[in-house]
PDB file of N, CA and C in Angstrom:
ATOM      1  N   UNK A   1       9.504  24.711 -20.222  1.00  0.00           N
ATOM      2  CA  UNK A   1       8.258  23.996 -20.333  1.00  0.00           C
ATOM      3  C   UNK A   1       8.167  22.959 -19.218  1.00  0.00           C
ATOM      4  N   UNK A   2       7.228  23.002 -18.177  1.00  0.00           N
ATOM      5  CA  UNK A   2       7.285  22.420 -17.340  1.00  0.00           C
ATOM      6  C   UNK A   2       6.415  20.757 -17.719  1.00  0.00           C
ATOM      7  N   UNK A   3       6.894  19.894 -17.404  1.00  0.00           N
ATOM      8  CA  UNK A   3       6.452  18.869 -17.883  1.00  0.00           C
ATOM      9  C   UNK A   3       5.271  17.601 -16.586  1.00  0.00           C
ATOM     10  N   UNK A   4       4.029  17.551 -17.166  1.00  0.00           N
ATOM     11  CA  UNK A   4       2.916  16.957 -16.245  1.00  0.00           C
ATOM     12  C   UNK A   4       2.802  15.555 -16.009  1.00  0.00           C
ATOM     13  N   UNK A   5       3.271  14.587 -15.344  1.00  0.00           N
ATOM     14  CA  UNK A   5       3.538  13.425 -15.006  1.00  0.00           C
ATOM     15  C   UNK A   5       1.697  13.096 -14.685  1.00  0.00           C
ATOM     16  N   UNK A   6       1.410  11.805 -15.107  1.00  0.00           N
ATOM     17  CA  UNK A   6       0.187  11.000 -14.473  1.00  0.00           C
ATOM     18  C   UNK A   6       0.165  10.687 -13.744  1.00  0.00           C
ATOM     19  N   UNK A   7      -1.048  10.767 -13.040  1.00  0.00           N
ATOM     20  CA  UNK A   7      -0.628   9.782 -11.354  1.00  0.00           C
ATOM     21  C   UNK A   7      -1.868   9.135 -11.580  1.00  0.00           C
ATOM     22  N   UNK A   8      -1.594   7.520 -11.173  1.00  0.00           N
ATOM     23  CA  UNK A   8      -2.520   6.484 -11.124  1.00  0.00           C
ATOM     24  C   UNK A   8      -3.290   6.466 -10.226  1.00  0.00           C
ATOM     25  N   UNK A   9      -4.621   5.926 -10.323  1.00  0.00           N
ATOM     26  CA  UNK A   9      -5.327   5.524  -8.905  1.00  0.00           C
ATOM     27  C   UNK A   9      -4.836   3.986  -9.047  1.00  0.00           C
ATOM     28  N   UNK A  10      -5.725   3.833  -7.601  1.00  0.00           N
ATOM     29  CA  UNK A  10      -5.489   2.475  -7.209  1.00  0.00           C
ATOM     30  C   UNK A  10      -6.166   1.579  -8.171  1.00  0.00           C
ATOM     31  N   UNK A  11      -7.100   1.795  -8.869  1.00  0.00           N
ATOM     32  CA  UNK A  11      -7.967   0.957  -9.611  1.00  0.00           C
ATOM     33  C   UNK A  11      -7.379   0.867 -10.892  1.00  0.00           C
ATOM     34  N   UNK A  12      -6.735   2.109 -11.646  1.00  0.00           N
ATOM     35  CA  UNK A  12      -6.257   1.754 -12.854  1.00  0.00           C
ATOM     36  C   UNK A  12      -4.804   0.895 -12.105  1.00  0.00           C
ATOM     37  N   UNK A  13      -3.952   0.653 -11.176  1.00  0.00           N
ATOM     38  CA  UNK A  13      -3.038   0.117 -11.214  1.00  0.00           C
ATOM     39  C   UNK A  13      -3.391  -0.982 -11.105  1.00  0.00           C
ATOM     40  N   UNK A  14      -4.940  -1.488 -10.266  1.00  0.00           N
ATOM     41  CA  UNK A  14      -5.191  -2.732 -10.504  1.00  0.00           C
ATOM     42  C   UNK A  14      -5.542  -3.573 -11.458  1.00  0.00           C
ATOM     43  N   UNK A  15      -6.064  -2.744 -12.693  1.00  0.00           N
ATOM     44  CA  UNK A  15      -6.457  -3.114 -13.836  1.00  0.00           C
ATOM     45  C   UNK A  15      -5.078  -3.740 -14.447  1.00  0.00           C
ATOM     46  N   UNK A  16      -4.167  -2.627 -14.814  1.00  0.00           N
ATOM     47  CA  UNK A  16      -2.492  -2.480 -15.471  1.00  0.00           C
ATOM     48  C   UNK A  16      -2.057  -4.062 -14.912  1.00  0.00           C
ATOM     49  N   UNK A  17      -2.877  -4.458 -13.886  1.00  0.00           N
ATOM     50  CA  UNK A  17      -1.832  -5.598 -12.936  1.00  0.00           C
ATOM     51  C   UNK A  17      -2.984  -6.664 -13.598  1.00  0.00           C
ATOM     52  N   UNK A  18      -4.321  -6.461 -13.458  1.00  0.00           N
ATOM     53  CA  UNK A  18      -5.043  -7.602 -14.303  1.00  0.00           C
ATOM     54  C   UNK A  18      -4.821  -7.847 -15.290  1.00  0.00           C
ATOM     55  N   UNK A  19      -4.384  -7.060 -15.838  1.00  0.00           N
ATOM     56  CA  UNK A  19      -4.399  -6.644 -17.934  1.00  0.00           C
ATOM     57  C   UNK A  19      -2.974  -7.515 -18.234  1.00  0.00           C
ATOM     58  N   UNK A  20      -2.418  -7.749 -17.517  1.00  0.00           N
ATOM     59  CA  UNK A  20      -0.462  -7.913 -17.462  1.00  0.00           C
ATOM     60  C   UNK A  20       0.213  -7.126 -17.905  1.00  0.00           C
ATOM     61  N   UNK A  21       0.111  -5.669 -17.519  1.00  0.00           N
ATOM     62  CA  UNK A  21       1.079  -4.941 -18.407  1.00  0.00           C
ATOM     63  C   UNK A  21       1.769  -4.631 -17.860  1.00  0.00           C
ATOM     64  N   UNK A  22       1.882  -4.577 -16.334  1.00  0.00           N
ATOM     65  CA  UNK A  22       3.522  -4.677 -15.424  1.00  0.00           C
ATOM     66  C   UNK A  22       4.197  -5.437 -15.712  1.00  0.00           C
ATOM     67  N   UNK A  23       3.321  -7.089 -15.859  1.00  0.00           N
ATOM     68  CA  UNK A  23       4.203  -8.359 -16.454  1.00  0.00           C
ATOM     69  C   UNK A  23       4.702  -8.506 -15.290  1.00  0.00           C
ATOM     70  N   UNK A  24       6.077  -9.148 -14.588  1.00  0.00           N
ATOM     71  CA  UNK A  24       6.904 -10.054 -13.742  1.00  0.00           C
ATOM     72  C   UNK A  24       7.669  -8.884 -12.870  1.00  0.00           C
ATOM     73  N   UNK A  25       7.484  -7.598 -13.110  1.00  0.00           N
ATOM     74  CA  UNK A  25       7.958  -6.391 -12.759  1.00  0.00           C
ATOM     75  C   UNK A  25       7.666  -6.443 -11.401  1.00  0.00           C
ATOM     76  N   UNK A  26       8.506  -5.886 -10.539  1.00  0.00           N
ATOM     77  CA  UNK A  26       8.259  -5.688  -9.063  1.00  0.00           C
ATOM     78  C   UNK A  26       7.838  -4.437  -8.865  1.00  0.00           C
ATOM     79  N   UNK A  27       7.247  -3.420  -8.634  1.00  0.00           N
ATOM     80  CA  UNK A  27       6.410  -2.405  -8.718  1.00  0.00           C
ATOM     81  C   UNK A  27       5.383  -2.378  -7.453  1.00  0.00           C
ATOM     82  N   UNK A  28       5.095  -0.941  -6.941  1.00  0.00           N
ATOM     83  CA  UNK A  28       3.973  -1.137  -5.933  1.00  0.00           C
ATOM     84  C   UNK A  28       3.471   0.822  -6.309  1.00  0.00           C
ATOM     85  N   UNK A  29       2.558   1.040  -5.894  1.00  0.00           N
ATOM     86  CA  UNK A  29       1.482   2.186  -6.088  1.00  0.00           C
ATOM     87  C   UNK A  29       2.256   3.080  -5.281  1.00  0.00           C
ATOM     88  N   UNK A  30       3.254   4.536  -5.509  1.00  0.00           N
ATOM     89  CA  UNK A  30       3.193   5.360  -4.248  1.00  0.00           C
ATOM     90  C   UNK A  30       2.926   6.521  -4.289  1.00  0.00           C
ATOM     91  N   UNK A  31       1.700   7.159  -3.595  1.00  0.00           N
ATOM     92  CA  UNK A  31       0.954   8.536  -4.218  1.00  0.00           C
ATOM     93  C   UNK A  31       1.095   9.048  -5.615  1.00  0.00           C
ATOM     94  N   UNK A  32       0.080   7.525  -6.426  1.00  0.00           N
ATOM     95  CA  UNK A  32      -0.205   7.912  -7.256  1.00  0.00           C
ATOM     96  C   UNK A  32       1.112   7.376  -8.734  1.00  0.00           C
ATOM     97  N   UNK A  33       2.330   7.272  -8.057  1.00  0.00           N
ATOM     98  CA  UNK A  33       3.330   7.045  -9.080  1.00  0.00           C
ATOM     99  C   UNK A  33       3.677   5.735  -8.937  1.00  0.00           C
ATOM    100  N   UNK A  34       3.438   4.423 -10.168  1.00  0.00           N
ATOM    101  CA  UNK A  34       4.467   3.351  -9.806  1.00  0.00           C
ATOM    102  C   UNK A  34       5.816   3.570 -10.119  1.00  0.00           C
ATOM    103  N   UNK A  35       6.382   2.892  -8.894  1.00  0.00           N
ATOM    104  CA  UNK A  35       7.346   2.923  -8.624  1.00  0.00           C
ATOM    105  C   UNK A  35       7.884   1.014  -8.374  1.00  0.00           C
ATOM    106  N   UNK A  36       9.436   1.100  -9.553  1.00  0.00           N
ATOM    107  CA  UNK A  36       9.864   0.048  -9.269  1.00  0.00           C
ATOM    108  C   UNK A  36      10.837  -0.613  -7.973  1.00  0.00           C
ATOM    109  N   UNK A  37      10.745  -1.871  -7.569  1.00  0.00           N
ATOM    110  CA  UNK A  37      11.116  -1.515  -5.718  1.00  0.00           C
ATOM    111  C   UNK A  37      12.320  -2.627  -6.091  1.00  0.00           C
ATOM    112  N   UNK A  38      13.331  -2.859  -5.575  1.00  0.00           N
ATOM    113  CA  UNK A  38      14.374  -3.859  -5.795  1.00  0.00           C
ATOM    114  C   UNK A  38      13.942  -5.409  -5.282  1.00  0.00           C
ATOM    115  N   UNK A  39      14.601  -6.037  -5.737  1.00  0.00           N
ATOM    116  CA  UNK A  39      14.041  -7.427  -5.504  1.00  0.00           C
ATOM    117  C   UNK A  39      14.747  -8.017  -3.978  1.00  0.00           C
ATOM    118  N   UNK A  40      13.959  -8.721  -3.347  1.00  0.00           N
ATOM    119  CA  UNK A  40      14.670  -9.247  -1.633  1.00  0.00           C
ATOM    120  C   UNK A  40      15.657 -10.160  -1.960  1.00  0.00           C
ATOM    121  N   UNK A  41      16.318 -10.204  -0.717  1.00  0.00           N
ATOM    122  CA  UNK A  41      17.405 -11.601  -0.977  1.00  0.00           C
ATOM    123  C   UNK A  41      17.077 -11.862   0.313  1.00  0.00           C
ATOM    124  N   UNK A  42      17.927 -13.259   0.339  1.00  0.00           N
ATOM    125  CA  UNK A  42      17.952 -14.159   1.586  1.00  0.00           C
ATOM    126  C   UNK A  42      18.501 -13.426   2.989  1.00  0.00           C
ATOM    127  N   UNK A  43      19.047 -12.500   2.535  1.00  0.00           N
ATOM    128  CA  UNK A  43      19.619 -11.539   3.705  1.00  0.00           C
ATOM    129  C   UNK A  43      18.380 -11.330   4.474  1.00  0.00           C
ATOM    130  N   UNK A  44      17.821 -10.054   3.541  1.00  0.00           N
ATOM    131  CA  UNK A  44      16.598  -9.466   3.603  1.00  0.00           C
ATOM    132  C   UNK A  44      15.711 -10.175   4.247  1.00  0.00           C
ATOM    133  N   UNK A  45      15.076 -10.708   3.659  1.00  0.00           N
ATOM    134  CA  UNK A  45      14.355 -11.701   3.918  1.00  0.00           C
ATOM    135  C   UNK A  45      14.294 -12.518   5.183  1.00  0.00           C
ATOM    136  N   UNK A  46      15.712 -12.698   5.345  1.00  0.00           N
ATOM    137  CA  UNK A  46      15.414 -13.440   7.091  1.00  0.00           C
ATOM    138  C   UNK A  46      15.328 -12.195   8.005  1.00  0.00           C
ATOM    139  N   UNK A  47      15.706 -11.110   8.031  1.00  0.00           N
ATOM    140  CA  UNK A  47      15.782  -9.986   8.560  1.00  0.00           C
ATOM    141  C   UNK A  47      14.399  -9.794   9.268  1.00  0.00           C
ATOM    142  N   UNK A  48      13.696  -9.616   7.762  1.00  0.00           N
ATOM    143  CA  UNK A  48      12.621  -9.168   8.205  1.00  0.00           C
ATOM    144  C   UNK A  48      11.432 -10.123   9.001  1.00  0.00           C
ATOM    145  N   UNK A  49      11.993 -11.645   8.548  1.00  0.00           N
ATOM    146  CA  UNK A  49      10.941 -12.654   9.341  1.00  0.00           C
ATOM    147  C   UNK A  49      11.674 -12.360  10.484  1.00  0.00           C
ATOM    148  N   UNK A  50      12.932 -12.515  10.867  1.00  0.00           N
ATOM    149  CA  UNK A  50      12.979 -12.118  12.621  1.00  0.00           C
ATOM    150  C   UNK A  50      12.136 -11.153  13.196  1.00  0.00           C
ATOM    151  N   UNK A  51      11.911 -10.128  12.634  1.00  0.00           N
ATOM    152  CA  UNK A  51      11.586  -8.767  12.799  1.00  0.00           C
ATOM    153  C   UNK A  51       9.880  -9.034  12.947  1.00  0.00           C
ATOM    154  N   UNK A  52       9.675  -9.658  12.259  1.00  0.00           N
ATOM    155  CA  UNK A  52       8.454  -9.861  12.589  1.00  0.00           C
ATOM    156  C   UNK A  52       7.472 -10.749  13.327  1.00  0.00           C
ATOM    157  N   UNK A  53       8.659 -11.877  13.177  1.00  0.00           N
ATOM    158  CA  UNK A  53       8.225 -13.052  14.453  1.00  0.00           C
ATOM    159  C   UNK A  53       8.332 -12.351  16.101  1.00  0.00           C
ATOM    160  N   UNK A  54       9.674 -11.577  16.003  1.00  0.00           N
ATOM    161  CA  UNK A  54       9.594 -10.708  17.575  1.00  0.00           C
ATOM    162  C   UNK A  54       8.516  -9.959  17.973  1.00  0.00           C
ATOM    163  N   UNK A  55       8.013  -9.060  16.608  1.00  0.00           N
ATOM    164  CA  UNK A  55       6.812  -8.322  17.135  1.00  0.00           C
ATOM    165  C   UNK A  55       5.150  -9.122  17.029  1.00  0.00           C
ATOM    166  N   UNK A  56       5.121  -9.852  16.235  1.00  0.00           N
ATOM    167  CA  UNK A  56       4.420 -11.029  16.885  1.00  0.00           C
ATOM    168  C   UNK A  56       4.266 -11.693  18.352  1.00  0.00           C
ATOM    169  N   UNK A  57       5.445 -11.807  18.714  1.00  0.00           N
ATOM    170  CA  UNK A  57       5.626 -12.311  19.826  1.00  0.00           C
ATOM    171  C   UNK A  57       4.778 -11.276  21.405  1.00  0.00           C
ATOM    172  N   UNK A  58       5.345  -9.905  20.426  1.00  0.00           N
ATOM    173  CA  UNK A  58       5.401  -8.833  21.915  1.00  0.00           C
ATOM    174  C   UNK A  58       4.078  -8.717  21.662  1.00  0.00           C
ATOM    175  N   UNK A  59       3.532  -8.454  20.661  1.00  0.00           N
ATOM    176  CA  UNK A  59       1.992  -8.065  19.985  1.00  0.00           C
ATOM    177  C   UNK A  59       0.671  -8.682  19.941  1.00  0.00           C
ATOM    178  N   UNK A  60       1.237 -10.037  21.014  1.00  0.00           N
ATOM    179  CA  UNK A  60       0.484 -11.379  20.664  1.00  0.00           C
ATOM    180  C   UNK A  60      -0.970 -10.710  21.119  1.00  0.00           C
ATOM    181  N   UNK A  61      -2.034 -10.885  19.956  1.00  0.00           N
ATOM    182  CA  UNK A  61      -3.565 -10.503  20.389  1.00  0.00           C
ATOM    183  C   UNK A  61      -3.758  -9.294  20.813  1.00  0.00           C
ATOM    184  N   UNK A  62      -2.818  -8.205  19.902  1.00  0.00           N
ATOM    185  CA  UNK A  62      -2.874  -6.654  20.125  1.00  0.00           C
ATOM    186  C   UNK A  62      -3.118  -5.955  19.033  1.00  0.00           C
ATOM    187  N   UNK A  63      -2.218  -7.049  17.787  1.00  0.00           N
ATOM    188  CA  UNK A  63      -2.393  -6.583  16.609  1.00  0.00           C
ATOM    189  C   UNK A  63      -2.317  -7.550  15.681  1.00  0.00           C
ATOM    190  N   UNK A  64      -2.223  -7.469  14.398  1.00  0.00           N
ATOM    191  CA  UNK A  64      -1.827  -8.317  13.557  1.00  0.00           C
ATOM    192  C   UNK A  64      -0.750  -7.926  13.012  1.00  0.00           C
ATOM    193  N   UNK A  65       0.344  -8.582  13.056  1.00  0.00           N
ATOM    194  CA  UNK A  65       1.620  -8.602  12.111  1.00  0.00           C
ATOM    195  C   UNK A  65       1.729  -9.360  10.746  1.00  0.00           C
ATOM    196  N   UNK A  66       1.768  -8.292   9.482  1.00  0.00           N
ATOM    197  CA  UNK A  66       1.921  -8.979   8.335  1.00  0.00           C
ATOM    198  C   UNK A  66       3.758  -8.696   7.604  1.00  0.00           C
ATOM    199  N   UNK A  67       3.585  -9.534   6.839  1.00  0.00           N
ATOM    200  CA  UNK A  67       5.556  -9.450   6.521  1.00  0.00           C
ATOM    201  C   UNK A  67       4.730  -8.745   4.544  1.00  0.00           C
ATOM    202  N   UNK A  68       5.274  -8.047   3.896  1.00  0.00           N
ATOM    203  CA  UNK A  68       5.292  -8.012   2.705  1.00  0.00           C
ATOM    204  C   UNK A  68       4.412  -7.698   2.072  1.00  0.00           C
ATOM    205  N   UNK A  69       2.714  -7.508   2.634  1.00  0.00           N
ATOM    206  CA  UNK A  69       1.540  -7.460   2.368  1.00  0.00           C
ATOM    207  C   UNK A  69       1.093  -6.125   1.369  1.00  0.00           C
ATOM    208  N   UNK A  70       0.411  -6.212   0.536  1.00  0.00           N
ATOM    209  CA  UNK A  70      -0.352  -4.642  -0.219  1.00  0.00           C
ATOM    210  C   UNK A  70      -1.209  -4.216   0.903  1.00  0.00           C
ATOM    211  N   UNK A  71      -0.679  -2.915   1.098  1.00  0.00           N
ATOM    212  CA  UNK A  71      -1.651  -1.974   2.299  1.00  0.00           C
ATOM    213  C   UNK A  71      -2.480  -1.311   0.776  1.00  0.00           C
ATOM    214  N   UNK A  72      -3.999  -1.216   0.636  1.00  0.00           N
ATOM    215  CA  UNK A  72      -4.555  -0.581   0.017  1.00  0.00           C
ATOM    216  C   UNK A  72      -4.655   0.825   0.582  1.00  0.00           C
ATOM    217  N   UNK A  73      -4.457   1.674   0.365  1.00  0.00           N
ATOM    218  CA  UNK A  73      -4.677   3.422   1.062  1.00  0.00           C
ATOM    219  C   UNK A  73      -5.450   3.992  -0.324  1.00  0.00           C
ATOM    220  N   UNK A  74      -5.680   5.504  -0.197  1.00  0.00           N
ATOM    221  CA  UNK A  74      -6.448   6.126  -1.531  1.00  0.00           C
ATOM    222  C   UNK A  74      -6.149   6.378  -2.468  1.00  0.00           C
ATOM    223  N   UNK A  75      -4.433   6.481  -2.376  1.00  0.00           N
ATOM    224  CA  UNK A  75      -4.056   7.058  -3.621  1.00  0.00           C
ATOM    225  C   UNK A  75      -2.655   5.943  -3.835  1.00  0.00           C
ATOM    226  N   UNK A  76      -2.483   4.668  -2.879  1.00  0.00           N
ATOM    227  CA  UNK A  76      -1.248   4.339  -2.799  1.00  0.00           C
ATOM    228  C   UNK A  76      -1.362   2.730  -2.479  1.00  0.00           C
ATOM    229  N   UNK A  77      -0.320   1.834  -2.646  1.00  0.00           N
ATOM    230  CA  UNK A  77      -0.688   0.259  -2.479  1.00  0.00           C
ATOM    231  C   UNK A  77       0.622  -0.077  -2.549  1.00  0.00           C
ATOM    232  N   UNK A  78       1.518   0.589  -1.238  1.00  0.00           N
ATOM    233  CA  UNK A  78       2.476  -0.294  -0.744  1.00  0.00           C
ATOM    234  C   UNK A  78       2.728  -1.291   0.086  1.00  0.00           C
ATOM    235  N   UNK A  79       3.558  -1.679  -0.382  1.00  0.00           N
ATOM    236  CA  UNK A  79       4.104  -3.333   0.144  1.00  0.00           C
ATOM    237  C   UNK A  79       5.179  -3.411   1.021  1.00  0.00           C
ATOM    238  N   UNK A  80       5.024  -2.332   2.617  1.00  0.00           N
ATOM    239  CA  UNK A  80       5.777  -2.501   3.170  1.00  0.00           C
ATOM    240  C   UNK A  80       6.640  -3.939   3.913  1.00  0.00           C
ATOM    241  N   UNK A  81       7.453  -4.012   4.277  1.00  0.00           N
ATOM    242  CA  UNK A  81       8.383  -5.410   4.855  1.00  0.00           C
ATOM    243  C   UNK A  81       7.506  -6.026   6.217  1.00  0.00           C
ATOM    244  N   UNK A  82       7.299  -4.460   7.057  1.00  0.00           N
ATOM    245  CA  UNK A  82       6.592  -5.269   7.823  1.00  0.00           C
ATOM    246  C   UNK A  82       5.290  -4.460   8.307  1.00  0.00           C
ATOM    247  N   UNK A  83       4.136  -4.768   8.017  1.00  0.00           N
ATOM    248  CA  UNK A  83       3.103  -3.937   8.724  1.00  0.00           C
ATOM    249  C   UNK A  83       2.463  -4.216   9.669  1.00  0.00           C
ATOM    250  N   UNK A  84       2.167  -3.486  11.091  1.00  0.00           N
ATOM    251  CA  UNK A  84       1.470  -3.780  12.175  1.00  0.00           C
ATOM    252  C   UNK A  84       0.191  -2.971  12.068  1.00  0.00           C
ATOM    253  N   UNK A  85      -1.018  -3.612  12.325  1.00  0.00           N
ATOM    254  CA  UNK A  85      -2.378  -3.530  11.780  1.00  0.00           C
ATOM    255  C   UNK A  85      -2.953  -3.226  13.095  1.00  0.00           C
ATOM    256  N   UNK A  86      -3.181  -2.032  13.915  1.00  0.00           N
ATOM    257  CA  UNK A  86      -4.196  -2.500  14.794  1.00  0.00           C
ATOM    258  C   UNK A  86      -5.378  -3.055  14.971  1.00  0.00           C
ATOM    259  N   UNK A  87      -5.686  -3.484  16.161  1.00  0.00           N
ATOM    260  CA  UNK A  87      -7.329  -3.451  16.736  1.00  0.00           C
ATOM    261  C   UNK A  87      -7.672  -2.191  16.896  1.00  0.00           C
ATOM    262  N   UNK A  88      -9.160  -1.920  16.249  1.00  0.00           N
ATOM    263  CA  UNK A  88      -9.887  -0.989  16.856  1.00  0.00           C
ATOM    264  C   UNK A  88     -10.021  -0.660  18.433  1.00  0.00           C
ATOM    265  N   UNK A  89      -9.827  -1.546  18.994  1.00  0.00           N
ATOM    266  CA  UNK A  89     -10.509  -1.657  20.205  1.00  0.00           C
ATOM    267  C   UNK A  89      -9.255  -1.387  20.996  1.00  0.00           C
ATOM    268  N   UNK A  90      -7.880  -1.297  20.778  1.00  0.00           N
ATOM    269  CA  UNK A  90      -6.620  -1.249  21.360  1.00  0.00           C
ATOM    270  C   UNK A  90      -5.864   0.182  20.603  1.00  0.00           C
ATOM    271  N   UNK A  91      -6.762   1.164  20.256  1.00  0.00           N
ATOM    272  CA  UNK A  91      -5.333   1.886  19.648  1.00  0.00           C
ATOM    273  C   UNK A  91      -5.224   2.994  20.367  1.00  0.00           C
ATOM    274  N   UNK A  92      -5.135   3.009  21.287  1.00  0.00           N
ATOM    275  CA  UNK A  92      -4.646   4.333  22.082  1.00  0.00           C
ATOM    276  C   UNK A  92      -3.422   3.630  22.544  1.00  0.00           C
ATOM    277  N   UNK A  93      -3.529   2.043  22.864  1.00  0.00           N
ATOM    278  CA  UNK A  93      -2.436   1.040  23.292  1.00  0.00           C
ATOM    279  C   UNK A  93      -1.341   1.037  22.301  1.00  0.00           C
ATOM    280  N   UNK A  94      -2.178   0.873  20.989  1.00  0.00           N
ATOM    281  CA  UNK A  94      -1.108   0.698  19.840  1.00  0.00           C
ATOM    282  C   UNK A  94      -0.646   1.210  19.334  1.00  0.00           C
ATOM    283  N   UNK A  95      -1.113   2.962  19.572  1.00  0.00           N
ATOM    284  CA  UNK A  95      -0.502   4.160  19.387  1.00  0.00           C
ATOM    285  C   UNK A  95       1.124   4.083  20.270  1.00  0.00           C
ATOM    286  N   UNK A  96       0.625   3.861  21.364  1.00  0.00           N
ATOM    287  CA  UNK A  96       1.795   4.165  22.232  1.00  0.00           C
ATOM    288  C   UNK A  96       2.802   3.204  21.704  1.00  0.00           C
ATOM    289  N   UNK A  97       2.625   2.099  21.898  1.00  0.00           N
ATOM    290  CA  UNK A  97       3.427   0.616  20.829  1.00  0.00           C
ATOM    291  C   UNK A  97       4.272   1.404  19.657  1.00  0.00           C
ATOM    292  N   UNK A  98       3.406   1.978  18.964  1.00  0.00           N
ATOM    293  CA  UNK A  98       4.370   2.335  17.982  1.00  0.00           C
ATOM    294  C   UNK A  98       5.159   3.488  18.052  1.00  0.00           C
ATOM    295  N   UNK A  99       5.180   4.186  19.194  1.00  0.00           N
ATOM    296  CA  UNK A  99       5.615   5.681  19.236  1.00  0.00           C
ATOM    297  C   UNK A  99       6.971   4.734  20.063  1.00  0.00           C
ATOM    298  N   UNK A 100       6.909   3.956  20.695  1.00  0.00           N
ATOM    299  CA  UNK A 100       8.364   3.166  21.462  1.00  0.00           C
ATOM    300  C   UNK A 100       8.769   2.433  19.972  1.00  0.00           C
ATOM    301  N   UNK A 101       8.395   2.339  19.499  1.00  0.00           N
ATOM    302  CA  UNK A 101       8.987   1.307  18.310  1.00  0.00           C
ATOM    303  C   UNK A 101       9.758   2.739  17.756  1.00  0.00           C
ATOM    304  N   UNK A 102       9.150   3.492  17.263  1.00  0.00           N
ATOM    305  CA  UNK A 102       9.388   4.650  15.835  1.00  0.00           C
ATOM    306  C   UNK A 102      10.579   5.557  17.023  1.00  0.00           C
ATOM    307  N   UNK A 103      10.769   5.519  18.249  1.00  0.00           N
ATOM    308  CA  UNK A 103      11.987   6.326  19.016  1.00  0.00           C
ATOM    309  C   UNK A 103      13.127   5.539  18.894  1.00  0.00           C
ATOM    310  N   UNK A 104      12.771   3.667  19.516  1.00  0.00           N
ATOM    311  CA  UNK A 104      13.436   3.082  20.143  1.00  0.00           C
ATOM    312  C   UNK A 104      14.536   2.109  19.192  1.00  0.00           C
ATOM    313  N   UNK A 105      13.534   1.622  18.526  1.00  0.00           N
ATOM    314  CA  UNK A 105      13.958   0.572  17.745  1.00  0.00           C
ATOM    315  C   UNK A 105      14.200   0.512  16.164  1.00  0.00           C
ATOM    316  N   UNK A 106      13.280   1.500  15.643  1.00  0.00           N
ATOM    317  CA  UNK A 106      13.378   1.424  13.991  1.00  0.00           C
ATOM    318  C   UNK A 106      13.655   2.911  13.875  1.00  0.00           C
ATOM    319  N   UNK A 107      15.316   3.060  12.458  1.00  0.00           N
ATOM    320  CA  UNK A 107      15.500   4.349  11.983  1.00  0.00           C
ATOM    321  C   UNK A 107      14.377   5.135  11.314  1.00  0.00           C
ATOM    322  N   UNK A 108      13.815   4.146  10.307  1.00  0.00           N
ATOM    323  CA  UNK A 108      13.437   4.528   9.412  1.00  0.00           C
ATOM    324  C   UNK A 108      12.027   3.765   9.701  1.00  0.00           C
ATOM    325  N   UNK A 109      10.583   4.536   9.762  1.00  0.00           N
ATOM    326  CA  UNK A 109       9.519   3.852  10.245  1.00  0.00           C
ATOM    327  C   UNK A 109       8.185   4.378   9.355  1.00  0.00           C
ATOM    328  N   UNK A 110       7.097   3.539   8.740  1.00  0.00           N
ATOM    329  CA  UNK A 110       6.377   4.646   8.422  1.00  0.00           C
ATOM    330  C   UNK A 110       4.894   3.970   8.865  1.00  0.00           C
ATOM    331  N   UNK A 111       4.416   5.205   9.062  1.00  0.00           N
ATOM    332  CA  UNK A 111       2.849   4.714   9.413  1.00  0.00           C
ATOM    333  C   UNK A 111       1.982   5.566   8.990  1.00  0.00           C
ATOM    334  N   UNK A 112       0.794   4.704   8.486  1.00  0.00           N
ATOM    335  CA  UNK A 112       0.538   4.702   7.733  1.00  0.00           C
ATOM    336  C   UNK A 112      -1.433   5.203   8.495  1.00  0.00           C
ATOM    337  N   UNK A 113      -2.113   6.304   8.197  1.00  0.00           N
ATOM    338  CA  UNK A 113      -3.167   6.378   9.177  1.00  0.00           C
ATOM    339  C   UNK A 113      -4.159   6.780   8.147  1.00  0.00           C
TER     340      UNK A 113
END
């Protein structure tokens, strides 16, 4: 008997999150399934502000760099560590930006289109 799992939209997870029925739970939306995510530490955490103050730095007025933020998508509302947001007006630039990032610098990379 094969068994049929629910998959949430974004709106009932926002409700579940108005309503409090996640409660204090760390949780984020991923196609459709919440999923619980581990909690940061101070490790972490400075990691990723380096990580993101550098690409800030290189990115200055190319993109926006957010640390931790809900990306809303259609079926999903993760809270990656670090997300780089283009300009409209720069992404053939910021394409390339991230294709040196996703070879050069990060194992594990996701983007998000």
């Amino acid at each position: 008997m094969a068994i049929a799992l629910a998959r949430w939209s974004v709106e009932d997870y926002h409700r579940m999150i108005a309503a409090g029925i996640l409660g204090d739970r760390q949780v984020e939306l991923l196609a459709g399934d919440i999923v619980e995510i581990s909690p940061e530490g101070p490790l972490h955490a400075s990691r990723i502000r380096k990580v993101a103050n550098y690409l800030r730095s290189l990115l200055n007025g190319l993109a926006l760099v957010s640390e931790a933020h809900p990306i809303t998508l259609s079926d999903s509302e993760p809270e990656p560590d670090v997300a780089i947001t283009l300009l409209l007006y720069l992404t053939s630039l910021g394409n390339a930006i991230l294709n040196l990032f996703q070879t050069r610098y990060f194992r594990r990379w996701k983007v998000f289109r």
